[in-house]
Protein backbone atom coordinates (compact mmCIF):
# COMPACT_ATOMS: atom_id res chain seq x y z
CA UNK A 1 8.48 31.95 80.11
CA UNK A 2 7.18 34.09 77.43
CA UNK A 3 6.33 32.60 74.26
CA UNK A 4 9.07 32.43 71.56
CA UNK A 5 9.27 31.76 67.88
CA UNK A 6 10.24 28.71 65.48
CA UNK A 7 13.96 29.12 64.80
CA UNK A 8 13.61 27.49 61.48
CA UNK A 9 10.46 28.81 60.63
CA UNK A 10 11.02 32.14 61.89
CA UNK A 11 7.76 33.56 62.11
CA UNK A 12 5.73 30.62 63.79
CA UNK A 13 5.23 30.83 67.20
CA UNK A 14 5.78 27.30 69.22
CA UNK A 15 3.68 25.96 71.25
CA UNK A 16 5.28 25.30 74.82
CA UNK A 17 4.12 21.82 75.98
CA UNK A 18 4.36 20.91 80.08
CA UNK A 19 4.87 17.85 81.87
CA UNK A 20 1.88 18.12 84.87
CA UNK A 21 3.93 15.62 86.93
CA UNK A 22 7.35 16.96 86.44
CA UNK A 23 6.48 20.52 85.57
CA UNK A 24 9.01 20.14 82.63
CA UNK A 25 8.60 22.44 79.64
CA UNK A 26 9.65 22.18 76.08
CA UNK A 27 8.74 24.22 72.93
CA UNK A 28 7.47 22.59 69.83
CA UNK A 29 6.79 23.92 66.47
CA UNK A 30 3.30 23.33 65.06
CA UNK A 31 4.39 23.97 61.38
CA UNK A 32 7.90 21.96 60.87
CA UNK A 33 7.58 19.52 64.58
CA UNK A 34 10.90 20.96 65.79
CA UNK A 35 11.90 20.86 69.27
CA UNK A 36 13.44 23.61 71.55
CA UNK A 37 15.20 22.42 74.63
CA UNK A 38 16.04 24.97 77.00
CA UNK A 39 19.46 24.06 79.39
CA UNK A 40 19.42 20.70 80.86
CA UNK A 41 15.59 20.46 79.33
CA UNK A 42 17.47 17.48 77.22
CA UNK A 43 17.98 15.40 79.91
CA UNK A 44 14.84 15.66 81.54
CA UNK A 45 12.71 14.83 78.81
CA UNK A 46 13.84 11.21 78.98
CA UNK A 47 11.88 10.85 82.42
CA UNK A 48 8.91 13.12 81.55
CA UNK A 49 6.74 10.05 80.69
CA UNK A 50 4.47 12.24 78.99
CA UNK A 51 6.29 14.30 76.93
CA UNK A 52 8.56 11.50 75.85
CA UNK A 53 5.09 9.74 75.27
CA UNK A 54 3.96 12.33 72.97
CA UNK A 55 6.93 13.27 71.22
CA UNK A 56 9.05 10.68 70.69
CA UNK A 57 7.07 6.95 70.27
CA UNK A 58 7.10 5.94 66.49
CA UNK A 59 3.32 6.85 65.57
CA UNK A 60 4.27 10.60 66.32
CA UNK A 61 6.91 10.70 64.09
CA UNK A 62 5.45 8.60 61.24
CA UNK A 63 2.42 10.64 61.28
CA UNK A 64 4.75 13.33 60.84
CA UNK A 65 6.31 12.15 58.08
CA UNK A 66 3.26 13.12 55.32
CA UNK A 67 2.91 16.63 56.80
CA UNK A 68 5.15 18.73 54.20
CA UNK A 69 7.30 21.40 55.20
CA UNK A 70 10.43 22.98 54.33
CA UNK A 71 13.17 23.12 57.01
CA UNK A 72 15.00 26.66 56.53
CA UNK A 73 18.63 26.33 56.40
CA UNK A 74 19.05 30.05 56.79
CA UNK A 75 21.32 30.86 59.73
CA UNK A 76 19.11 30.75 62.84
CA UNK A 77 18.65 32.42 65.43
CA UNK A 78 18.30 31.57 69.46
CA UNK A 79 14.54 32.16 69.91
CA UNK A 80 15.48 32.92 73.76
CA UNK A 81 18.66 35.40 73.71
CA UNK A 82 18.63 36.39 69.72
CA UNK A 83 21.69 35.30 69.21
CA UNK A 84 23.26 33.43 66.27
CA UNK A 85 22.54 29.22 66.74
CA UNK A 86 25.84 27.52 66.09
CA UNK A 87 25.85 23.90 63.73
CA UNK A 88 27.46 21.16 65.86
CA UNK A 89 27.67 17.75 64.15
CA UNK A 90 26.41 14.94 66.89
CA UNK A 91 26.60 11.61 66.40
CA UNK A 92 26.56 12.54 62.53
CA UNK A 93 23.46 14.66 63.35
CA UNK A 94 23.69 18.50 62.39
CA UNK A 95 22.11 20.00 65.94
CA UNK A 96 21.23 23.76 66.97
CA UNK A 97 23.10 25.19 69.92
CA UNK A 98 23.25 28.78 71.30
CA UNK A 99 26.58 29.37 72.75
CA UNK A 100 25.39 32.28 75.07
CA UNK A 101 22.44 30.29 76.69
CA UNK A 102 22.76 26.66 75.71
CA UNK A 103 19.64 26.23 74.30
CA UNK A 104 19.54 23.48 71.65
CA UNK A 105 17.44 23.22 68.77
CA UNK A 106 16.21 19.73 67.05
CA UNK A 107 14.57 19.28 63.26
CA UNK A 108 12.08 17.00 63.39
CA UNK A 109 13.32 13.35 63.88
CA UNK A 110 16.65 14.60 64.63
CA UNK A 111 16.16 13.34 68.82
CA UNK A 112 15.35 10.22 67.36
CA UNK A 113 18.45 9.85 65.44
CA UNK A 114 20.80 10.87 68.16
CA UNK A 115 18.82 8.24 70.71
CA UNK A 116 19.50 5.54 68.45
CA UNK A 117 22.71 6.07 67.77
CA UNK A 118 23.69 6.73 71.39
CA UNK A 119 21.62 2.68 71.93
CA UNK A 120 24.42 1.50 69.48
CA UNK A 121 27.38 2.50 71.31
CA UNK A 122 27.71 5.92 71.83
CA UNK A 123 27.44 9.30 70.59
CA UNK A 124 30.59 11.53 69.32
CA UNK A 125 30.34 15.13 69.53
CA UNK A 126 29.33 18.40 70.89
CA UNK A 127 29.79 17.48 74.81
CA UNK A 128 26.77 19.18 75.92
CA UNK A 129 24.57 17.32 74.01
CA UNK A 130 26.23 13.96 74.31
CA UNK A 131 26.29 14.01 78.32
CA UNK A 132 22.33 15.35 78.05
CA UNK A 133 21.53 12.67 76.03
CA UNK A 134 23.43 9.89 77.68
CA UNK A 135 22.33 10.42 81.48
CA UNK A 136 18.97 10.94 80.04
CA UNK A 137 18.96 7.65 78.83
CA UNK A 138 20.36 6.37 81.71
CA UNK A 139 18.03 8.00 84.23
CA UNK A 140 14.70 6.94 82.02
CA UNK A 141 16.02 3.35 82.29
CA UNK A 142 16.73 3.48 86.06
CA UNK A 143 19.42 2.03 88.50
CA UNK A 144 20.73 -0.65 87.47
CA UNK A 145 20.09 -4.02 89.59
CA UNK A 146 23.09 -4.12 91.29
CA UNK A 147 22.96 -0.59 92.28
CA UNK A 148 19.85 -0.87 93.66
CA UNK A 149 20.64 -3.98 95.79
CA UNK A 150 23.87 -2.10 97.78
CA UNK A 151 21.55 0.65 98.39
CA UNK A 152 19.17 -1.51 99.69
CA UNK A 153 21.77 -3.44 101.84
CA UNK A 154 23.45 0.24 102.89
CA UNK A 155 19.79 1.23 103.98
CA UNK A 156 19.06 -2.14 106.21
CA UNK A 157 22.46 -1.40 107.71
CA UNK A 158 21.85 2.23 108.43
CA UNK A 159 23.85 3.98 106.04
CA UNK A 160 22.74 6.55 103.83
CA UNK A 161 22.46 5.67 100.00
């Protein structure tokens, strides 16, 4: 994909950042640390141990915390189609979506937010970011036991999982 710019910053172009093992791709900003997700990008960035590793343990975003920046509350544009982002509230989070392509913008710490308070029982919202975020979580943490048990016990019996 070709490179885009910062939707908040405007002018800055982000730097695209790849998973080697997954081959995901997401866009950061170098000035303000905002993150562009692309369609169903959310989701996968929960089992991208390497992006998720880099962008989303606590010494990222502490470190980020004494960098200074403003974050432009201008209306803001999608960096992929042009067109106008929309403000959905999520989980009492103000997000970035396109409604032509999807896309969703995050400020910096604003994926952290919406992970936590999905961990304390749910997120209310825009659906497209909710069901991202939820089977995101829920495919970086796995099947759960039981799951994995019938699947064995389908497999030693011949059925398909």
């Amino acid at each position: 994909m070709s490179r885009i710019g910062c939707p908040s910053c405007r002018k800055v172009v982000m730097k695209l950042h790849r998973d080697p093992d997954t081959g995901l791709e997401i866009d950061v900003c170098p000035e303000c640390q905002g993150l562009w997700f692309d369609p169903g990008e959310l989701r996968k960035f929960f089992t991208s141990k390497a992006l998720r590793g880099q962008f989303f343990l606590d010494d990222y975003v502490q470190n980020l915390q004494t960098i200074g920046y403003t974050i432009n509350t201008r209306a803001r544009g999608c960096p992929r189609c042009r067109c106008a982002l929309e403000e959905k509230e999520v989980g009492g989070v103000q997000v970035d979506l396109c409604p032509r392509c999807d896309g969703l913008w995050l400020d910096h710490g604003e994926l952290k937010r919406l992970v936590k308070k999905q961990e304390r029982g749910g997120l209310q919202g825009d659906g497209r970011v909710v069901e991202q975020l939820a089977q995101g979580i829920r495919d970086e943490k796995g099947p759960s036991p039981m799951a994995t048990f019938f699947n064995g016990l389908k497999s030693l019996f011949g059925k398909p999982g």
